[in-house]
PDB file of N, CA and C in Angstrom:
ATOM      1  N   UNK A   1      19.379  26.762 -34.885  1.00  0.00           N
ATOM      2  CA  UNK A   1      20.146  27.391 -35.976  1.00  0.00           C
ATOM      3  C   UNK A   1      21.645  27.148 -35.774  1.00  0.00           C
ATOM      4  N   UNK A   2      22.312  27.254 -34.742  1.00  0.00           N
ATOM      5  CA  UNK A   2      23.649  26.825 -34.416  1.00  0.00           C
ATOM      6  C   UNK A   2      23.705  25.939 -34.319  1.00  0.00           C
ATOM      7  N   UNK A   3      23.078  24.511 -34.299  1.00  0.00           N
ATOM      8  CA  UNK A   3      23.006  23.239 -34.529  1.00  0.00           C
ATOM      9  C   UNK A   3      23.363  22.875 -36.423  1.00  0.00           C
ATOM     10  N   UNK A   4      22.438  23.543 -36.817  1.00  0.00           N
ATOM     11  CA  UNK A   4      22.868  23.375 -38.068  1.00  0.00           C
ATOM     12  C   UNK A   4      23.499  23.882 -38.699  1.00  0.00           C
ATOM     13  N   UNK A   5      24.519  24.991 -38.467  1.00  0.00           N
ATOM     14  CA  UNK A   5      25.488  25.810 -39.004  1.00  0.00           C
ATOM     15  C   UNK A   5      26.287  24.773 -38.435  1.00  0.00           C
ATOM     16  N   UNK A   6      26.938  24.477 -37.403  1.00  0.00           N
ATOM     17  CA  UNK A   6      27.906  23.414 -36.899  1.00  0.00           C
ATOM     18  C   UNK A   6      27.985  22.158 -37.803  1.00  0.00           C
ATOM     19  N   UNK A   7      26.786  21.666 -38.202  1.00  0.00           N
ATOM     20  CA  UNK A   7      26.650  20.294 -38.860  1.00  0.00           C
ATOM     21  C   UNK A   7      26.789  20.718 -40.428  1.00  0.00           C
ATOM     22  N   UNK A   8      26.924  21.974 -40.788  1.00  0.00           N
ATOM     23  CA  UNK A   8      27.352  22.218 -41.912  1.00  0.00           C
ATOM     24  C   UNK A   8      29.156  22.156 -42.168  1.00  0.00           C
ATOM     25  N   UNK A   9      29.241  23.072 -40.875  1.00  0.00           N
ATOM     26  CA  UNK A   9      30.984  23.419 -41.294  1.00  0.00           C
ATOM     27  C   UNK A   9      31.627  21.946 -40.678  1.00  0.00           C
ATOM     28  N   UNK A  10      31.061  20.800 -40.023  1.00  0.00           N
ATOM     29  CA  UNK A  10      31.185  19.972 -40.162  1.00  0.00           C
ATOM     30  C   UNK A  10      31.570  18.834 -41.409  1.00  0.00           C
ATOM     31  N   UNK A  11      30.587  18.834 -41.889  1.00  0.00           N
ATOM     32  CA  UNK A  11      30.386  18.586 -43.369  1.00  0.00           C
ATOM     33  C   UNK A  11      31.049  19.111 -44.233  1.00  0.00           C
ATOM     34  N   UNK A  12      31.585  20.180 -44.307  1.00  0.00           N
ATOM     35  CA  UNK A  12      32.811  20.881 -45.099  1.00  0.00           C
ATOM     36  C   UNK A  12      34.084  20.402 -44.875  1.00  0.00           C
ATOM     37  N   UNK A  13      34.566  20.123 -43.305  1.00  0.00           N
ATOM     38  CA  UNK A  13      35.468  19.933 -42.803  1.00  0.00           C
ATOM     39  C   UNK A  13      36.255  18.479 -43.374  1.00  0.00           C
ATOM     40  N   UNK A  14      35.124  17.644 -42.896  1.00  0.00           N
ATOM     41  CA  UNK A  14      34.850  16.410 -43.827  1.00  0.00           C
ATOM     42  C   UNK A  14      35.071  16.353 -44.626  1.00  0.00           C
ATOM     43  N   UNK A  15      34.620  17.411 -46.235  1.00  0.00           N
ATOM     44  CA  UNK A  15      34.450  16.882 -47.169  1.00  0.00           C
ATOM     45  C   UNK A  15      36.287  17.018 -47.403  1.00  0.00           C
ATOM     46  N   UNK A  16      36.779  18.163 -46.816  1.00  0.00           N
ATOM     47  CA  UNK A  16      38.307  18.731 -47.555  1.00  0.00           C
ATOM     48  C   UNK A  16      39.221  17.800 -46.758  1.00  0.00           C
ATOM     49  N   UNK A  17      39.077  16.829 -45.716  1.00  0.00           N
ATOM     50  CA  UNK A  17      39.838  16.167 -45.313  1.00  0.00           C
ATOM     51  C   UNK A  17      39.774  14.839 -46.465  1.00  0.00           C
ATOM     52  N   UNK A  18      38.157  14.845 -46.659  1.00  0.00           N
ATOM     53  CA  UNK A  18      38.275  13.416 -47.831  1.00  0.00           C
ATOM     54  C   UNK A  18      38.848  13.478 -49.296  1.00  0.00           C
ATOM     55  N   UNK A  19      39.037  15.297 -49.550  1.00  0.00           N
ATOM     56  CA  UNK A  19      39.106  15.394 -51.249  1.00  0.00           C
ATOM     57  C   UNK A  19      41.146  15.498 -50.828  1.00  0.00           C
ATOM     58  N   UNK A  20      41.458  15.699 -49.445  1.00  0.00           N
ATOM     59  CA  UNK A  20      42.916  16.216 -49.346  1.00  0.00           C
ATOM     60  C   UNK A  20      43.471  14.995 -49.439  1.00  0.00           C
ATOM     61  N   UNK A  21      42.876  13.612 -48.694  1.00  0.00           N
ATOM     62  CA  UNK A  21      43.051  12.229 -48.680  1.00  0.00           C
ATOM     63  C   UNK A  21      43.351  11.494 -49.837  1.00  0.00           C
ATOM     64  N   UNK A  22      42.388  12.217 -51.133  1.00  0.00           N
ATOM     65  CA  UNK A  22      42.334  11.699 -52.413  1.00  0.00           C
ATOM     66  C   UNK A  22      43.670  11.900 -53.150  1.00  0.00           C
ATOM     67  N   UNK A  23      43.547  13.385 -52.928  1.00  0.00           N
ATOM     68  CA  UNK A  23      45.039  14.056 -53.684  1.00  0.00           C
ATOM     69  C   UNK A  23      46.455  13.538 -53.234  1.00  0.00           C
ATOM     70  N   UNK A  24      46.427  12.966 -51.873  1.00  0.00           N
ATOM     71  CA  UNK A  24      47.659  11.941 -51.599  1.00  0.00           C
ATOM     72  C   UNK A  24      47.668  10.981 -51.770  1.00  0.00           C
ATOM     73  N   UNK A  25      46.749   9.905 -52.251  1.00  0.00           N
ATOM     74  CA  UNK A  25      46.216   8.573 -52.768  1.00  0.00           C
ATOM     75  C   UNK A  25      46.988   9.067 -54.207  1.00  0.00           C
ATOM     76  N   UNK A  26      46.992  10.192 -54.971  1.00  0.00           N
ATOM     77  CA  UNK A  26      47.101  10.375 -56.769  1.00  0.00           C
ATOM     78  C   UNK A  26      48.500  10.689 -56.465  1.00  0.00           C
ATOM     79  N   UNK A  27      48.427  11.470 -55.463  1.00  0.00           N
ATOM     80  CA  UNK A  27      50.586  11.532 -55.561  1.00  0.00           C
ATOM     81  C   UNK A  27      51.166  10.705 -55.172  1.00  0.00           C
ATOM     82  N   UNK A  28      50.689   9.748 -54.640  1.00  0.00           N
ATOM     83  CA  UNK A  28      51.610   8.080 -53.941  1.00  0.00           C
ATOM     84  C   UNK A  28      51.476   7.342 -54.910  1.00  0.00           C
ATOM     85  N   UNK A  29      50.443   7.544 -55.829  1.00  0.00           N
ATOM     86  CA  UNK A  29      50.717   6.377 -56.917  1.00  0.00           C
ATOM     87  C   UNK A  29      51.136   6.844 -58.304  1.00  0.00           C
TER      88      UNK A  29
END
């Protein structure tokens, strides 16, 4: 169960580093 709670907030962590990545890709251009 703590295996997969980890690989969740993982996966979250992830996702807001990739959507925060995006939003500076739209303000640089």
């Amino acid at each position: 169960m703590d295996r997969e709670w980890r690989n969740k907030n993982e996966a979250v962590r992830l996702g807001e580093e990739c959507s925060y990545s995006m939003k500076e890709k739209l303000v640089g251009t």
